[in-house]
Protein backbone atom coordinates (compact mmCIF):
# COMPACT_ATOMS: atom_id res chain seq x y z
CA UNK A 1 96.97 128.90 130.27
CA UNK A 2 93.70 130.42 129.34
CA UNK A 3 92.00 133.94 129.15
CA UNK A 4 89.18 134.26 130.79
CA UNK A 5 87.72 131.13 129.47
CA UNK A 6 88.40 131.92 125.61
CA UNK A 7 90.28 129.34 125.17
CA UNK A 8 94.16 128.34 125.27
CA UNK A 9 96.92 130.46 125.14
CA UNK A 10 99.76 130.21 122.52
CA UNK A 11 102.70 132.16 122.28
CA UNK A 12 104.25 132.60 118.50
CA UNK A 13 105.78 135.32 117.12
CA UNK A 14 102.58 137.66 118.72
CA UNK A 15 99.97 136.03 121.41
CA UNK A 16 97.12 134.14 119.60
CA UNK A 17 94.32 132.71 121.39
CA UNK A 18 93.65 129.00 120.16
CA UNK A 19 90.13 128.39 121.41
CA UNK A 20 89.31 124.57 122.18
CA UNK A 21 87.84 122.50 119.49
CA UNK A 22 84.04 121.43 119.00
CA UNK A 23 84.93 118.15 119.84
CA UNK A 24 84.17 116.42 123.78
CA UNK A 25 86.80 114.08 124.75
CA UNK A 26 84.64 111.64 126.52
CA UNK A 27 82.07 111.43 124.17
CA UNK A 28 81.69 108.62 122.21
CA UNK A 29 82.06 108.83 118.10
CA UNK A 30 81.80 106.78 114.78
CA UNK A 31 85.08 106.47 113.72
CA UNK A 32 85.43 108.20 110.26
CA UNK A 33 87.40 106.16 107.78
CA UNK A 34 90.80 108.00 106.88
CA UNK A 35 90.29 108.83 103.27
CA UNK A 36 92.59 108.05 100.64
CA UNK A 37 95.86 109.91 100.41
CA UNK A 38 97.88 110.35 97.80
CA UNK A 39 101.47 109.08 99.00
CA UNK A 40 103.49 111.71 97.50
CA UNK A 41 107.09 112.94 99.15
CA UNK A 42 105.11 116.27 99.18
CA UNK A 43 102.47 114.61 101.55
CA UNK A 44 105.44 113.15 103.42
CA UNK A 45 107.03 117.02 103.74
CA UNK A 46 103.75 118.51 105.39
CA UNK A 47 103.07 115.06 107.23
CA UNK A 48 106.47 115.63 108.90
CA UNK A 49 105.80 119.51 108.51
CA UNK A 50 102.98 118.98 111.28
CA UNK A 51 104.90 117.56 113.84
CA UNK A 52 107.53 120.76 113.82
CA UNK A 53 104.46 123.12 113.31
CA UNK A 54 102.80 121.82 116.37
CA UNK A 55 105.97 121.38 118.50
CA UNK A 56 106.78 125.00 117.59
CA UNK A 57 103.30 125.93 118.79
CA UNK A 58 104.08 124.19 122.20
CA UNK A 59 107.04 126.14 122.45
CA UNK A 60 109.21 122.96 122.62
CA UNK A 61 110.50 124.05 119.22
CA UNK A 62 112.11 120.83 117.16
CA UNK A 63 115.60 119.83 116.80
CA UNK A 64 115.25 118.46 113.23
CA UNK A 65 113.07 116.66 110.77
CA UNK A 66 113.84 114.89 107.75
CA UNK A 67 111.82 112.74 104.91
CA UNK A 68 113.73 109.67 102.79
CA UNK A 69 112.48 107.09 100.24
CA UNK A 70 111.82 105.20 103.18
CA UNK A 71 109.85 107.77 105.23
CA UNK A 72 110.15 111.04 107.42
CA UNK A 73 111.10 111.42 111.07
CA UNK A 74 110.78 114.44 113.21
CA UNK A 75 113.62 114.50 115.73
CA UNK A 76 111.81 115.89 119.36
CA UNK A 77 113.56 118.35 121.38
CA UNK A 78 116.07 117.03 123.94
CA UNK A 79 114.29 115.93 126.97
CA UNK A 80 116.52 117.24 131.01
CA UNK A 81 116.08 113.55 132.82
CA UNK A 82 116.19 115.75 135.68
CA UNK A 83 113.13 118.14 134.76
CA UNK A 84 110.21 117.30 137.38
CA UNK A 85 107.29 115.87 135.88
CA UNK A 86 104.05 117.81 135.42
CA UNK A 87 101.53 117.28 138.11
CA UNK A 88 98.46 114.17 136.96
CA UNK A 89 96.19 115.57 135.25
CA UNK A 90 92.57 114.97 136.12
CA UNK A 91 90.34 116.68 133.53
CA UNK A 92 92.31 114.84 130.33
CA UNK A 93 92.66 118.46 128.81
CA UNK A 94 96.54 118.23 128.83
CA UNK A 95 96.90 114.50 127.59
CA UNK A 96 94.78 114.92 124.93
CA UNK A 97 96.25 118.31 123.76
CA UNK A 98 99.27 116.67 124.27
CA UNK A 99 98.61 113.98 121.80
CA UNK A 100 97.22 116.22 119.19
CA UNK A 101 101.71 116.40 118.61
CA UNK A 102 100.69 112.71 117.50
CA UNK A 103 98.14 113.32 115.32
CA UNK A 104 99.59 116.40 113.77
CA UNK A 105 101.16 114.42 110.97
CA UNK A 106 98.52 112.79 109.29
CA UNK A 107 95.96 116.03 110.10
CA UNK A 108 98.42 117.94 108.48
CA UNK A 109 98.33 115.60 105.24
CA UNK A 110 94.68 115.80 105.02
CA UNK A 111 94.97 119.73 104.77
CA UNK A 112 97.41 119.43 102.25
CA UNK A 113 94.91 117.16 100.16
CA UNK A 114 91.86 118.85 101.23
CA UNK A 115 90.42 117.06 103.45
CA UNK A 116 89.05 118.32 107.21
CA UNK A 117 87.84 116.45 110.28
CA UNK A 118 84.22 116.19 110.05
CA UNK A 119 82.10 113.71 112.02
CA UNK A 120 84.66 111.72 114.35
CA UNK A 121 88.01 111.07 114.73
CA UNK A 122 90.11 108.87 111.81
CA UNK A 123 91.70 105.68 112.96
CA UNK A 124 94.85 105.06 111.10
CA UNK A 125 97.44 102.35 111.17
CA UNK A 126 100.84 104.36 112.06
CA UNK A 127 103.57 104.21 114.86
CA UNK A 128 102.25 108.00 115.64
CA UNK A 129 98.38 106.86 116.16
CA UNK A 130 99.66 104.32 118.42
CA UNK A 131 101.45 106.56 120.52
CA UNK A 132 98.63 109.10 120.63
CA UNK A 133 96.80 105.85 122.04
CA UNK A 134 98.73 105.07 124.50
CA UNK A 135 99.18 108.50 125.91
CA UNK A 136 95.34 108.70 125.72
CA UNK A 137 94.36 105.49 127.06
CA UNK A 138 96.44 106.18 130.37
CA UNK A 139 93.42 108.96 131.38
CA UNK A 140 90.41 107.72 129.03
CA UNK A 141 91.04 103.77 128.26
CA UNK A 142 91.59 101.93 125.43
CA UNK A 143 90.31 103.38 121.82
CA UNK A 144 87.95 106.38 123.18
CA UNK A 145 87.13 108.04 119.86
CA UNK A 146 85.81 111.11 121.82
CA UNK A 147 89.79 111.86 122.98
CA UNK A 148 90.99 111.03 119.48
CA UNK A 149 88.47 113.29 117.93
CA UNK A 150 89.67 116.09 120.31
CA UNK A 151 93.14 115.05 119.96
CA UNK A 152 92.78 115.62 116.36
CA UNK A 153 90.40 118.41 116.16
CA UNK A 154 92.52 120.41 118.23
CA UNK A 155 96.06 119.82 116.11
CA UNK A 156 93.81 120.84 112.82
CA UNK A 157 92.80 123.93 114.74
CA UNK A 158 96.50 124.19 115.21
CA UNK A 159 97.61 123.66 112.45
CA UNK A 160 95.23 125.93 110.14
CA UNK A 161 96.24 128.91 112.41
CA UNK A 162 99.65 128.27 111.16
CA UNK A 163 99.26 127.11 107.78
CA UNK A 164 101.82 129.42 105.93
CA UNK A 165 104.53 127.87 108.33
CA UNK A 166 102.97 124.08 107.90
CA UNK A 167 104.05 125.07 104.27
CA UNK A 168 107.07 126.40 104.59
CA UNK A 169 108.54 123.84 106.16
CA UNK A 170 106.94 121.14 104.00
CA UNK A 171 108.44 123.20 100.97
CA UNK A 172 112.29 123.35 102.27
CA UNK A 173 111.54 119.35 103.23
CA UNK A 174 110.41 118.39 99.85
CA UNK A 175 113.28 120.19 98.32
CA UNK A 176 116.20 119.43 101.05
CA UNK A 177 115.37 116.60 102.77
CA UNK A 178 114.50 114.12 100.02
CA UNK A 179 117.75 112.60 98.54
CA UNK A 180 119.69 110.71 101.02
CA UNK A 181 117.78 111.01 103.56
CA UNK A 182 119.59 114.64 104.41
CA UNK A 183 118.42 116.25 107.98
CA UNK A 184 117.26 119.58 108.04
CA UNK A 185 117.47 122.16 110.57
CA UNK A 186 114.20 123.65 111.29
């Protein structure tokens, strides 16, 4: 939904306007090495943390999300096998906001260390950048940095408007969902 061209619509706990990002999804850009993060179960929390943030912000909300010795896993809402699918869309604004959900994990880590998006999009060797890929790739083709860059652009924009929650639920993580690899209700 947008308002009179200012951008996308988002309803939280009030109406915020997210405006699109600076980036153009068929463009084509370097691809910026992802810099090096500091593997901490902290990192994990908000790396997880991102996924619920930005699923919250879709209004799909999340059913739970945990982190382990062996990783984290955000647990997607329930899908109705019977809902209709949305309509094909031609302008690759909805995929690629769509796979900013994929990205919103390791954007999320580079907030927590610092880091922002700068030149072009970060290529990264992870079960979620292959799934942004493949969602991508159905409307733009293979490895098209310009719908990465958006893709990722767009769940930092995200993600910054929401920081305090990004943190919050990164915080009960860290200090819930560490030892035995306990779920957490977010």
């Amino acid at each position: 939904m947008t308002d009179s061209g200012r951008g996308t619509s988002c309803r939280g706990e009030s109406v915020t306007f997210t405006p699109k990002p600076k980036a153009e999804f068929r463009r084509v850009y370097v691809w910026d090495p992802l810099p090096k993060l500091n593997p901490t179960r902290l990192s994990l929390a908000h790396h997880e943390a991102g996924h619920v943030v930005f699923l919250e912000w879709m209004g799909l909300g999340c059913q739970s999300a945990e982190i382990g010795p062996s990783g984290g896993l955000t647990h997607f809402p329930k899908r109705n096998s019977e809902a209709p699918k949305p309509a094909p869309d031609p302008s690759g604004v909805n995929t690629a906001t769509g796979a900013a959900l994929f990205h919103a994990g390791v954007v999320a880590e580079l907030l927590h260390q610092g880091h922002t998006l700068r030149h072009g999009p970060v290529r990264y060797r992870a079960d979620d950048f292959q799934r942004a890929e493949m969602m991508l790739a159905e409307v733009f083709g293979a490895h098209r940095s310009g719908a990465h860059f958006y893709a990722q652009k767009f769940a930092e924009h995200v993600l910054k408007s929401r920081w305090a929650r990004v943190q919050e639920v990164a915080q009960h993580l860290d200090e819930n969902g560490w030892v035995g690899r306990s779920k957490i209700e977010v």
